[in-house]
PDB file of N, CA and C in Angstrom:
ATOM      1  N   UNK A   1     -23.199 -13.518  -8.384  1.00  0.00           N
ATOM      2  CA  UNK A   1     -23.362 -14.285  -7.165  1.00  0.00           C
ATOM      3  C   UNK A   1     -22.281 -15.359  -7.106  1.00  0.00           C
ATOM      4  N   UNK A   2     -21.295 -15.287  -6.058  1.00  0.00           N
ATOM      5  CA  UNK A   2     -20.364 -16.511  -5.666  1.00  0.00           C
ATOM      6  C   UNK A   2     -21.039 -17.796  -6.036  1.00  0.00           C
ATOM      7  N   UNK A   3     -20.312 -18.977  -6.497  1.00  0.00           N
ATOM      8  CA  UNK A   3     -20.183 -20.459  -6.604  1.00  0.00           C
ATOM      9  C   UNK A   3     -19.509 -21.258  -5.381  1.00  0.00           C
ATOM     10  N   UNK A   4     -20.100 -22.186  -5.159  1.00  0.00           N
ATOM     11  CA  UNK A   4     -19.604 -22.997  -3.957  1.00  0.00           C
ATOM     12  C   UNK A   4     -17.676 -23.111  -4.590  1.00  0.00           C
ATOM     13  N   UNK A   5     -17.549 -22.986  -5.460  1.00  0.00           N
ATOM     14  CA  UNK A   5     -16.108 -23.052  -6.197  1.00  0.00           C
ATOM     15  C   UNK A   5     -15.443 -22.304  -5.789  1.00  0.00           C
ATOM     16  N   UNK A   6     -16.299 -20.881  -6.057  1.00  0.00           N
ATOM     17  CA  UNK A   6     -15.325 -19.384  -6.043  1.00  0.00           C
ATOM     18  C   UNK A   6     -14.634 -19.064  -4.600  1.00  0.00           C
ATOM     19  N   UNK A   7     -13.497 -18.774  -4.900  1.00  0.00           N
ATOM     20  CA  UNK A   7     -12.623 -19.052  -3.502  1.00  0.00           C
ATOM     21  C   UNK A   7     -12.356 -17.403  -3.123  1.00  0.00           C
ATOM     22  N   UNK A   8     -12.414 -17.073  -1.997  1.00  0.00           N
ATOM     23  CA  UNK A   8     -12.297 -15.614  -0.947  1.00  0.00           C
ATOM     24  C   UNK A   8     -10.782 -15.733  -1.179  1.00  0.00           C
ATOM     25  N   UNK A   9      -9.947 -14.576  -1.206  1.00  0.00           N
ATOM     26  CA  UNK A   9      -8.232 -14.757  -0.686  1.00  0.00           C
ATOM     27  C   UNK A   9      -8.194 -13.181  -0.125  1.00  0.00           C
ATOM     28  N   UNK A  10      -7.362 -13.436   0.818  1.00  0.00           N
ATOM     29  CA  UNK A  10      -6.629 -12.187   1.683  1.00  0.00           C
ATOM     30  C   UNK A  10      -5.521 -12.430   2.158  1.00  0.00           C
ATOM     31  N   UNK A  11      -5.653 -11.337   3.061  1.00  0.00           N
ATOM     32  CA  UNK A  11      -4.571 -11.232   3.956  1.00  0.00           C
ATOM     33  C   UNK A  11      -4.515 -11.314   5.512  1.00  0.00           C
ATOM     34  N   UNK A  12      -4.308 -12.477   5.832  1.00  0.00           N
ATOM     35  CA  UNK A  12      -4.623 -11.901   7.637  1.00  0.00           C
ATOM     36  C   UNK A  12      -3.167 -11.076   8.473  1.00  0.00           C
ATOM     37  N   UNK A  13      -3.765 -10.031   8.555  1.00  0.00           N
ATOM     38  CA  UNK A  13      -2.811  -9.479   9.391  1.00  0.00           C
ATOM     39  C   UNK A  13      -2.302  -9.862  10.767  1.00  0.00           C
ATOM     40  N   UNK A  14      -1.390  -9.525  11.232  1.00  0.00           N
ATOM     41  CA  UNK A  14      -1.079  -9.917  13.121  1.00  0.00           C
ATOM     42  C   UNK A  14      -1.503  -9.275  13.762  1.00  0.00           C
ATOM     43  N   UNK A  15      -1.800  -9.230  15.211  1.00  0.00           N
ATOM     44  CA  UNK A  15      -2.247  -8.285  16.076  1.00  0.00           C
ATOM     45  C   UNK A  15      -1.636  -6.601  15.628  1.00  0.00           C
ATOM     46  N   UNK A  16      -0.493  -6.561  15.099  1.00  0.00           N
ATOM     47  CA  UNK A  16      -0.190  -5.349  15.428  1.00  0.00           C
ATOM     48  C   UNK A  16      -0.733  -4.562  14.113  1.00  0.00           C
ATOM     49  N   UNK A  17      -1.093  -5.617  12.930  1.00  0.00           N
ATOM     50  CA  UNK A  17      -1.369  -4.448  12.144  1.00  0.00           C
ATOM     51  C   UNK A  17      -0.205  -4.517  10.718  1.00  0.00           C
ATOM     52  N   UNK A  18       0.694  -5.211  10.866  1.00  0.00           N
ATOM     53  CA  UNK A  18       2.525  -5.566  10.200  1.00  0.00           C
ATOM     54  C   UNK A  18       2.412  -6.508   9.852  1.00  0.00           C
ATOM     55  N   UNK A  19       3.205  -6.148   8.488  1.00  0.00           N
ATOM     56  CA  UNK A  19       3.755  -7.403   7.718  1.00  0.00           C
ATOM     57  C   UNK A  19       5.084  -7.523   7.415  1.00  0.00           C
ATOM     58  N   UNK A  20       5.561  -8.590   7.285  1.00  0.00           N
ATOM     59  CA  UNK A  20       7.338  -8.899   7.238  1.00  0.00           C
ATOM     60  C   UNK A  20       6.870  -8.964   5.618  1.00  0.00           C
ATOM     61  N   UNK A  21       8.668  -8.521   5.204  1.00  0.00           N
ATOM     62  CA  UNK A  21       9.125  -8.397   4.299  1.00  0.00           C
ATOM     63  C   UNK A  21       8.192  -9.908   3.039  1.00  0.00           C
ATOM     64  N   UNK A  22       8.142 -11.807   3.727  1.00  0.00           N
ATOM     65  CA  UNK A  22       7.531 -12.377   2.795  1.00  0.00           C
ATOM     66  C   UNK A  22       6.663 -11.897   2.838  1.00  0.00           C
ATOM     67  N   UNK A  23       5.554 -11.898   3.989  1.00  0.00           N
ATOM     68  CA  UNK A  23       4.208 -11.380   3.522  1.00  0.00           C
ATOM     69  C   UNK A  23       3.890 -10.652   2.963  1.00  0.00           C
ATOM     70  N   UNK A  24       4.356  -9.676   2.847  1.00  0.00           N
ATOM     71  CA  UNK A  24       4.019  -8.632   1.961  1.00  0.00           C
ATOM     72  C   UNK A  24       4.527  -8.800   0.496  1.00  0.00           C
ATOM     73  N   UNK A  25       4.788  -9.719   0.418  1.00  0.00           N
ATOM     74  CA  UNK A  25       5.826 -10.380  -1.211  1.00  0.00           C
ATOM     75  C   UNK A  25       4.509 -11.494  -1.208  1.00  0.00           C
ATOM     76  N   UNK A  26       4.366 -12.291  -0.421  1.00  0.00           N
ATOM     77  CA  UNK A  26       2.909 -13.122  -1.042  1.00  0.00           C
ATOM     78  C   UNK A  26       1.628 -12.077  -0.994  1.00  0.00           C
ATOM     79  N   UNK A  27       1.632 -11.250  -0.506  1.00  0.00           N
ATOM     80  CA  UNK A  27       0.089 -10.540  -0.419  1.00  0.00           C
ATOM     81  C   UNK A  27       0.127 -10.126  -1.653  1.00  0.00           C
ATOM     82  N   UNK A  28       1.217  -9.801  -2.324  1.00  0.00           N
ATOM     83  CA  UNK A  28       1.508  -9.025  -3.580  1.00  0.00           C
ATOM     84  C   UNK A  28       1.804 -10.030  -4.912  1.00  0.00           C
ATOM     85  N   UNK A  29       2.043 -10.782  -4.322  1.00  0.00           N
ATOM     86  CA  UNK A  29       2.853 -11.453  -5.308  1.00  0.00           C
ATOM     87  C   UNK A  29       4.159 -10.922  -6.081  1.00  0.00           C
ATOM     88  N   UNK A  30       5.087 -10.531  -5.311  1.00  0.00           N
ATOM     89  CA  UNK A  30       5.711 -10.117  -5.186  1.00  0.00           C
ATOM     90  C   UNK A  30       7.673 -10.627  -5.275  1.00  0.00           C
ATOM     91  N   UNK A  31       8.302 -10.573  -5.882  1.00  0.00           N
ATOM     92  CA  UNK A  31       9.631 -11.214  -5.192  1.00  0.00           C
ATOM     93  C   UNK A  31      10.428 -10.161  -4.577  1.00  0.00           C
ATOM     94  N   UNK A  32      11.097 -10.669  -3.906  1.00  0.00           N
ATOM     95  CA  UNK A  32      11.489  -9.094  -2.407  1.00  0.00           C
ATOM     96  C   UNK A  32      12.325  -8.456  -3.205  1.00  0.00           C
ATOM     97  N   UNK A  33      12.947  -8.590  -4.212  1.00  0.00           N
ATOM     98  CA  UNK A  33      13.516  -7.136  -4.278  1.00  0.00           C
ATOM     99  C   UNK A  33      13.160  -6.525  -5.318  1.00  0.00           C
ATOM    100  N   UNK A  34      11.595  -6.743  -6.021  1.00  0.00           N
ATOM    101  CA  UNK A  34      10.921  -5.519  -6.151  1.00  0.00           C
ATOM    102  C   UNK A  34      10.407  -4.929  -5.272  1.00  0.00           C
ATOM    103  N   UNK A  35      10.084  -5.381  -3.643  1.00  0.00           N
ATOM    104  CA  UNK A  35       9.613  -5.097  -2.555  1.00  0.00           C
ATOM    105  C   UNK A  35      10.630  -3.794  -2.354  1.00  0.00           C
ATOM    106  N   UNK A  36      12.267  -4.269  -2.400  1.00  0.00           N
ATOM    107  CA  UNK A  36      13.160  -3.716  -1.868  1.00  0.00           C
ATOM    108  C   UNK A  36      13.361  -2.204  -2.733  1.00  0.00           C
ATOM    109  N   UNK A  37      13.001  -2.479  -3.982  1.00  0.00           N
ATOM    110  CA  UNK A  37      13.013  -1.397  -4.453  1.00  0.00           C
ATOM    111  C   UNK A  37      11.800  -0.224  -4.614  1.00  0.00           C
ATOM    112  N   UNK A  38      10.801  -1.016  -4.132  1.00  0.00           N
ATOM    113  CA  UNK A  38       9.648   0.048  -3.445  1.00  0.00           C
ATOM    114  C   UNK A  38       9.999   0.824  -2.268  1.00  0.00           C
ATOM    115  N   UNK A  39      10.995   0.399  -1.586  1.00  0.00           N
ATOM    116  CA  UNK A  39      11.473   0.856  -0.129  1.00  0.00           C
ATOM    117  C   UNK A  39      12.593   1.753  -0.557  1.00  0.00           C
ATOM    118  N   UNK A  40      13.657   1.715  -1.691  1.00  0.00           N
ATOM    119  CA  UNK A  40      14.193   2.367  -1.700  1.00  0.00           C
ATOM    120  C   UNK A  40      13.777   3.523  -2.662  1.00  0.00           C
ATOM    121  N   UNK A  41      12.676   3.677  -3.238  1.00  0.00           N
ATOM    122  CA  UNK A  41      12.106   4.761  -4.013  1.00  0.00           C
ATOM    123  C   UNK A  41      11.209   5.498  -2.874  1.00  0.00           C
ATOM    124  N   UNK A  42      10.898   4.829  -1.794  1.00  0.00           N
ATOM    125  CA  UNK A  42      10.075   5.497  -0.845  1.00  0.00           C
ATOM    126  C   UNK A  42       8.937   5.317  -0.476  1.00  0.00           C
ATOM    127  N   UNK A  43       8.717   4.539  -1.388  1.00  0.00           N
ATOM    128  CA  UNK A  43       6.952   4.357  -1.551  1.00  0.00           C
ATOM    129  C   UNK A  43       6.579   3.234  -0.574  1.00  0.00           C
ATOM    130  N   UNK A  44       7.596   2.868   0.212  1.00  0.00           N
ATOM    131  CA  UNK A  44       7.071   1.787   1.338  1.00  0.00           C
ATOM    132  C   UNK A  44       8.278   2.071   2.562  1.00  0.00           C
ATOM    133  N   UNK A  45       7.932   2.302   3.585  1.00  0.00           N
ATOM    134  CA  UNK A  45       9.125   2.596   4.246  1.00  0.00           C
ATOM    135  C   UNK A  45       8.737   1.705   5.907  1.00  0.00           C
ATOM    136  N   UNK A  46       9.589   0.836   5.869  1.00  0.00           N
ATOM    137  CA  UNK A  46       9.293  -0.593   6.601  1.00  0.00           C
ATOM    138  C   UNK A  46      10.139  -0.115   8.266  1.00  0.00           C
ATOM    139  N   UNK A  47       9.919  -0.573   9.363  1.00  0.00           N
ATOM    140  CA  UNK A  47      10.611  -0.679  10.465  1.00  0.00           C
ATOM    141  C   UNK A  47      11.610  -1.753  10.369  1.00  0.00           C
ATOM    142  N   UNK A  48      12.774  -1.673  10.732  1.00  0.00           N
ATOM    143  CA  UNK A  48      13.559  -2.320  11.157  1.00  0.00           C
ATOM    144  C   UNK A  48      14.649  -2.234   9.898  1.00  0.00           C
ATOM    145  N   UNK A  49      15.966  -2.371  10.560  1.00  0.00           N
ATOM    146  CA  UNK A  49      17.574  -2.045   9.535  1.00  0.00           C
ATOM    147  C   UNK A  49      17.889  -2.939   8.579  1.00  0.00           C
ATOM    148  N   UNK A  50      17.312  -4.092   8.147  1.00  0.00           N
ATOM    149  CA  UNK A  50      17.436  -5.156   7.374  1.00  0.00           C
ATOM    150  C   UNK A  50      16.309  -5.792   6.524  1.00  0.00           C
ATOM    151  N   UNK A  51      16.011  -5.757   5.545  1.00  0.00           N
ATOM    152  CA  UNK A  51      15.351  -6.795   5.229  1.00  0.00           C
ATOM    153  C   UNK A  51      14.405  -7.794   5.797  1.00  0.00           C
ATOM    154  N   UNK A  52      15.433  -8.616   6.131  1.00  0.00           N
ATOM    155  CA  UNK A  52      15.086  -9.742   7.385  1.00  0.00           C
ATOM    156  C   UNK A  52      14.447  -9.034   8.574  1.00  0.00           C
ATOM    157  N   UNK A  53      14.544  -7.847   8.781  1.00  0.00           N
ATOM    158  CA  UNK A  53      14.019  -7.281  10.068  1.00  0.00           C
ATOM    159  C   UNK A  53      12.574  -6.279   9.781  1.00  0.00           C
ATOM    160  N   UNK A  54      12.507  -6.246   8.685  1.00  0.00           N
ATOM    161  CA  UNK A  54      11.133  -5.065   8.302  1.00  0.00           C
ATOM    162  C   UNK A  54      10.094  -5.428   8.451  1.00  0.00           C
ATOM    163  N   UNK A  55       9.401  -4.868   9.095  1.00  0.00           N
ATOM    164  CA  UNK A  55       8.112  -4.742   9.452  1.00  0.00           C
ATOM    165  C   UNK A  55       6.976  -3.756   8.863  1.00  0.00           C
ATOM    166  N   UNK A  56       6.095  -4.079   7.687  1.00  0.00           N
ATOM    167  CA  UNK A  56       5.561  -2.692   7.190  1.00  0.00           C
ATOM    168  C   UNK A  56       4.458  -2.691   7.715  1.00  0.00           C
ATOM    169  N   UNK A  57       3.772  -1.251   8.339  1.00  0.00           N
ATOM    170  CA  UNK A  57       2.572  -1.438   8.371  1.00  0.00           C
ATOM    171  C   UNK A  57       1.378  -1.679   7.426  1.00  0.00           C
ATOM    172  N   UNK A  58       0.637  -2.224   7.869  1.00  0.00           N
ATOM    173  CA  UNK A  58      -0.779  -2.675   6.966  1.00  0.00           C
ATOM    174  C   UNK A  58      -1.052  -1.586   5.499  1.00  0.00           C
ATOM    175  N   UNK A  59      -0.943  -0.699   5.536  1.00  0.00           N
ATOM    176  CA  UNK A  59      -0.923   0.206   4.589  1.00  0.00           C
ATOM    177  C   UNK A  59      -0.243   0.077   3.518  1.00  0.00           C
ATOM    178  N   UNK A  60       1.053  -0.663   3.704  1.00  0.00           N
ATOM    179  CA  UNK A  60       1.809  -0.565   2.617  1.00  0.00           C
ATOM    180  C   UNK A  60       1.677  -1.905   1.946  1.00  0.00           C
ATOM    181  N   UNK A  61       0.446  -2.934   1.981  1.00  0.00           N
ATOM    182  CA  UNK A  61      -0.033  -3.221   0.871  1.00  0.00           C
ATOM    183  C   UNK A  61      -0.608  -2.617   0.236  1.00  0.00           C
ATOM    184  N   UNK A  62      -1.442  -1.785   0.451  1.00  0.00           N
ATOM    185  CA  UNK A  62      -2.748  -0.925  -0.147  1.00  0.00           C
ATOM    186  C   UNK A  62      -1.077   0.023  -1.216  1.00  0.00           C
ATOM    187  N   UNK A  63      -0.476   0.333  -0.900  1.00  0.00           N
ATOM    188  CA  UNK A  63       0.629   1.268  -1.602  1.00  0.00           C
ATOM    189  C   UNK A  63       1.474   0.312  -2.824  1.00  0.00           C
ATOM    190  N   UNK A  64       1.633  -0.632  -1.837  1.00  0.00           N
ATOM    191  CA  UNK A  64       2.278  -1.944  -2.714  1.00  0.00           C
ATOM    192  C   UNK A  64       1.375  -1.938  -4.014  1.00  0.00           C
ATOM    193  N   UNK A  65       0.352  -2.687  -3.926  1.00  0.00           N
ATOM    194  CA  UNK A  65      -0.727  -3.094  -4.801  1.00  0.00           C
ATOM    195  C   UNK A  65      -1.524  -2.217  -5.861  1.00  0.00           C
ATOM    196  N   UNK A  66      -1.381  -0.874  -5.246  1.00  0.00           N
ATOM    197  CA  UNK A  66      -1.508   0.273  -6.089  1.00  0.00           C
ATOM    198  C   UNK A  66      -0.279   0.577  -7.008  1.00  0.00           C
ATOM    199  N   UNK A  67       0.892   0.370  -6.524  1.00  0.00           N
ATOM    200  CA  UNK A  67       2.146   0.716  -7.103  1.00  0.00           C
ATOM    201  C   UNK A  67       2.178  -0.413  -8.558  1.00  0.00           C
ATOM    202  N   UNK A  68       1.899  -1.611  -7.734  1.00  0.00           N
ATOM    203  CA  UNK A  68       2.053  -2.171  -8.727  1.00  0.00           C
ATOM    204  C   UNK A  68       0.674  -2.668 -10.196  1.00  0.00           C
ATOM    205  N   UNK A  69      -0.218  -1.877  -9.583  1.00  0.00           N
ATOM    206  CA  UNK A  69      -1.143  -1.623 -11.019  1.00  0.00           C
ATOM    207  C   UNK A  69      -0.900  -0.589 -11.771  1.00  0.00           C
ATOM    208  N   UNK A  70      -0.201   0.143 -11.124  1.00  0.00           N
ATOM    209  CA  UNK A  70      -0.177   1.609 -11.793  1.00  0.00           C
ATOM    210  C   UNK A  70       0.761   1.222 -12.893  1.00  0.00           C
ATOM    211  N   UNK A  71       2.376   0.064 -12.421  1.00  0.00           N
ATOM    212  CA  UNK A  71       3.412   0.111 -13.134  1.00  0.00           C
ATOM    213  C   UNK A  71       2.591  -1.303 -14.526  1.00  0.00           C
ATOM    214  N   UNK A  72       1.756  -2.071 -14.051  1.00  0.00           N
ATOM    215  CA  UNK A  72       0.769  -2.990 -15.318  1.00  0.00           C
ATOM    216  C   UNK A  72       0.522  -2.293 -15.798  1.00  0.00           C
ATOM    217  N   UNK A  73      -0.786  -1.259 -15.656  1.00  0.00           N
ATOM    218  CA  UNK A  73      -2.037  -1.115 -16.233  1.00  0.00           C
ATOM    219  C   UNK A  73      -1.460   0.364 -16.865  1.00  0.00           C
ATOM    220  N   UNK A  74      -0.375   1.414 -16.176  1.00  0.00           N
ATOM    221  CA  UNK A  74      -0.256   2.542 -17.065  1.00  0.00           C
ATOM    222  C   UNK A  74       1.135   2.724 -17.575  1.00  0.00           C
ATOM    223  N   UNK A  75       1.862   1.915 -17.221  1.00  0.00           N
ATOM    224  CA  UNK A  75       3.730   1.626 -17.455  1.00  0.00           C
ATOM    225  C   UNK A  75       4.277   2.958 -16.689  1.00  0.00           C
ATOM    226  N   UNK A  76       3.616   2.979 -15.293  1.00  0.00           N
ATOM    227  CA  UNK A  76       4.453   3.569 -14.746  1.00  0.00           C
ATOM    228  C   UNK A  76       5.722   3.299 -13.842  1.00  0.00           C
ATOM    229  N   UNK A  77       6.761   3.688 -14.245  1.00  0.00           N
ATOM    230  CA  UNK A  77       7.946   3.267 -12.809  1.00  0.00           C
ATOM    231  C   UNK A  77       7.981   3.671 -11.978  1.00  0.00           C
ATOM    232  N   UNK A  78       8.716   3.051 -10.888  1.00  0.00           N
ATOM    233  CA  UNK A  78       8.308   3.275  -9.151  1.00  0.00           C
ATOM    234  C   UNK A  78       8.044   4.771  -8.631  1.00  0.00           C
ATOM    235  N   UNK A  79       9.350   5.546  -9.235  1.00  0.00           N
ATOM    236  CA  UNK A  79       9.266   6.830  -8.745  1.00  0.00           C
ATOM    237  C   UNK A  79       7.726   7.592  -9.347  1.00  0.00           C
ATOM    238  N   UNK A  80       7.988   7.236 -10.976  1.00  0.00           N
ATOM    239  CA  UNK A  80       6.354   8.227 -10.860  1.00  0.00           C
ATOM    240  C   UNK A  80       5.487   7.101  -9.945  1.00  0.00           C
ATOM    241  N   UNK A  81       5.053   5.702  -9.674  1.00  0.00           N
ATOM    242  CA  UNK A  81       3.866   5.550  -8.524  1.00  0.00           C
ATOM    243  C   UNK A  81       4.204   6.670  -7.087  1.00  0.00           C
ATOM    244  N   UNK A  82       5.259   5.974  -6.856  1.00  0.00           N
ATOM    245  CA  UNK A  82       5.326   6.990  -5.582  1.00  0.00           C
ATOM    246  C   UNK A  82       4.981   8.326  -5.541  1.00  0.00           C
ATOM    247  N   UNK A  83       5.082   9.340  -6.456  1.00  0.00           N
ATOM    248  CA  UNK A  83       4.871  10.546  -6.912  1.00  0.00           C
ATOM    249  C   UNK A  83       3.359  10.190  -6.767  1.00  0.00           C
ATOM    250  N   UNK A  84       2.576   9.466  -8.039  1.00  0.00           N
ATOM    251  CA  UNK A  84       1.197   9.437  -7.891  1.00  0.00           C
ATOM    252  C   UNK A  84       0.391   8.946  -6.603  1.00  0.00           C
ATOM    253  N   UNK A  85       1.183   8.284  -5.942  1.00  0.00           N
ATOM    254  CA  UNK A  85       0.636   7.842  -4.490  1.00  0.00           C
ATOM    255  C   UNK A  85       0.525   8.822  -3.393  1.00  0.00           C
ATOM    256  N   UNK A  86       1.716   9.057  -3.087  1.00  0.00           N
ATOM    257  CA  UNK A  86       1.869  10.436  -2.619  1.00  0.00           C
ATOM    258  C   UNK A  86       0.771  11.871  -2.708  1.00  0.00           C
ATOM    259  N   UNK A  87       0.697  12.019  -4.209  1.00  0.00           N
ATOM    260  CA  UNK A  87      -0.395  13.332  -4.375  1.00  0.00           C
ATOM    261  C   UNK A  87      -1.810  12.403  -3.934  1.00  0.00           C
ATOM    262  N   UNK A  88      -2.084  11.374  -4.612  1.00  0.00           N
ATOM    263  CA  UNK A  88      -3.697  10.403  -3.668  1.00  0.00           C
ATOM    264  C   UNK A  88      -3.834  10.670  -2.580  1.00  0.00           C
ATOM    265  N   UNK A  89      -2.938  10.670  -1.319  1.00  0.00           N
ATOM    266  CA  UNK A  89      -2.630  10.777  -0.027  1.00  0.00           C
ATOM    267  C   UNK A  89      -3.354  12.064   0.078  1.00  0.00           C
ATOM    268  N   UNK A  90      -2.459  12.737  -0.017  1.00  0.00           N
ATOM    269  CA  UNK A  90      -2.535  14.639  -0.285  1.00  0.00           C
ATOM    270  C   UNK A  90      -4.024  14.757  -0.386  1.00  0.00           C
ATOM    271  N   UNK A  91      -4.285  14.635  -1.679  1.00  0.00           N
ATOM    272  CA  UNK A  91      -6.274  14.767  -1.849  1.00  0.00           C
ATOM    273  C   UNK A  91      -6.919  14.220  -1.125  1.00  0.00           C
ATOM    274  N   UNK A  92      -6.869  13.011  -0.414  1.00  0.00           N
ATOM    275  CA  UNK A  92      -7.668  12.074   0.265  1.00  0.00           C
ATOM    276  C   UNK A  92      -7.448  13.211   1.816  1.00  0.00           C
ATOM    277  N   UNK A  93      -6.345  13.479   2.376  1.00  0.00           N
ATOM    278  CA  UNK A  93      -6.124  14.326   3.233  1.00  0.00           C
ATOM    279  C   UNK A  93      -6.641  15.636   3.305  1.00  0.00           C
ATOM    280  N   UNK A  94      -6.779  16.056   1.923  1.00  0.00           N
ATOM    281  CA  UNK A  94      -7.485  17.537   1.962  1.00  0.00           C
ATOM    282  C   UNK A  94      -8.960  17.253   1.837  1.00  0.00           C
ATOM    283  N   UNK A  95      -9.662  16.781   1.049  1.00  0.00           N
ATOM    284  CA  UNK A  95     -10.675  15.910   1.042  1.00  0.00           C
ATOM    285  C   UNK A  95     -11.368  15.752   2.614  1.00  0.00           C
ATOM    286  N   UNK A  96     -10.736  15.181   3.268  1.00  0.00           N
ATOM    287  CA  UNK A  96     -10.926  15.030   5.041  1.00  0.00           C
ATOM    288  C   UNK A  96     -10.949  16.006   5.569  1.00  0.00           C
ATOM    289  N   UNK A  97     -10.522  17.213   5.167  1.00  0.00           N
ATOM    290  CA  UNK A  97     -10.092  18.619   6.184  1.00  0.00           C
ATOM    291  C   UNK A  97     -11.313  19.005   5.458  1.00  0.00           C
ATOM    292  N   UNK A  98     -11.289  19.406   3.897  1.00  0.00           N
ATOM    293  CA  UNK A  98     -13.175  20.086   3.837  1.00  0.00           C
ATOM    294  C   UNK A  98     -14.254  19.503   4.222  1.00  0.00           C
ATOM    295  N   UNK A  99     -14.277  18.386   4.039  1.00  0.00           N
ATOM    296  CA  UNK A  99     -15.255  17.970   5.009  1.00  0.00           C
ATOM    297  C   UNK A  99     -15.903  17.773   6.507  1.00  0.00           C
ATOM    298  N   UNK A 100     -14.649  18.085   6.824  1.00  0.00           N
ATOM    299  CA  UNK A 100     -14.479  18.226   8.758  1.00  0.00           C
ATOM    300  C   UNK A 100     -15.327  19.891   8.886  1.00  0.00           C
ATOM    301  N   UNK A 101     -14.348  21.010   7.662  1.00  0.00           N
ATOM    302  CA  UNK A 101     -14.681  21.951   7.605  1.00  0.00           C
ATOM    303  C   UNK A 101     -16.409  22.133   7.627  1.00  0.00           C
ATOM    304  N   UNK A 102     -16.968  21.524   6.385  1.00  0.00           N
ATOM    305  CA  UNK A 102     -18.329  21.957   6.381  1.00  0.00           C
ATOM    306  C   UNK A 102     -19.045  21.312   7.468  1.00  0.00           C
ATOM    307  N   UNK A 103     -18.879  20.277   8.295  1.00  0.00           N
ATOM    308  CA  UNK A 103     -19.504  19.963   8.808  1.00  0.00           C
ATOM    309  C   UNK A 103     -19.592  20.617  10.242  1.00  0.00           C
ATOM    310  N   UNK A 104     -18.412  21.910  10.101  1.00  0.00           N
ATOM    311  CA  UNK A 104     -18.450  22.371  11.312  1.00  0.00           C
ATOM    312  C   UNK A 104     -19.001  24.099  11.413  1.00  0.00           C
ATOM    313  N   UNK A 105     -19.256  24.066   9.674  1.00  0.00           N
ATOM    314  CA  UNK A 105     -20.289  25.276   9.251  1.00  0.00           C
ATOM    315  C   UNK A 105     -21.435  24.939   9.126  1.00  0.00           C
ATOM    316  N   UNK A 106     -21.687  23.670   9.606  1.00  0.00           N
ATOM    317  CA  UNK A 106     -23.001  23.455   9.216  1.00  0.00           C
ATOM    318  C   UNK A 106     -23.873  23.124   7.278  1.00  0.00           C
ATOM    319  N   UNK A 107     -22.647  22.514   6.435  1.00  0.00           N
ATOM    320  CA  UNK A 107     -22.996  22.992   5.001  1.00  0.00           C
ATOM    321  C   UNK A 107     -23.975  21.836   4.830  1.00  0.00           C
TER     322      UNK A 107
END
């Protein structure tokens, strides 16, 4: 059970859903060019031609934050997260299609 102490932290997103390049470096705790090198392994792929101009959608904390437990907690580097993120996607996606499936056999 929470303490009048224990403090909530997030993230508030903007209307659209996007985060610029800091935010997504404080949501993470992050300094941008490990950000930058999540973007150039793939595993985050931001709108706009610059840095200064990227916009990621909301998702790519959830990718961020996964990426970067995977590289703590199992010493993985970017490319294998991205690899392991990637196949999560995949299952979570197929996952959704059998279930659409049975529910349209009636299982």
């Amino acid at each position: 059970m929470p303490h009048e102490t224990d403090a909530i932290t997030g993230v508030l997103l903007d209307e659209t859903g996007e985060l610029g390049l800091a935010e997504l470096c404080q949501a993470c705790q992050l300094h941008a060019d490990h950000v930058i090198r999540m973007v150039e392994e793939g595993l985050l792929v931001p709108r706009g031609r610059s840095p200064a101009q990227w916009r990621f959608p909301d998702v790519s904390l959830h990718r961020a934050l996964l990426a970067l437990r995977l590289e703590q907690d199992l010493d993985v580097n970017l490319a294998g997260s991205a690899l392991v993120i990637e196949l999560l996607e995949q299952l979570r996606q197929a996952n959704q299609r059998i279930a659409l499936l049975e529910r349209q056999l009636d299982w």
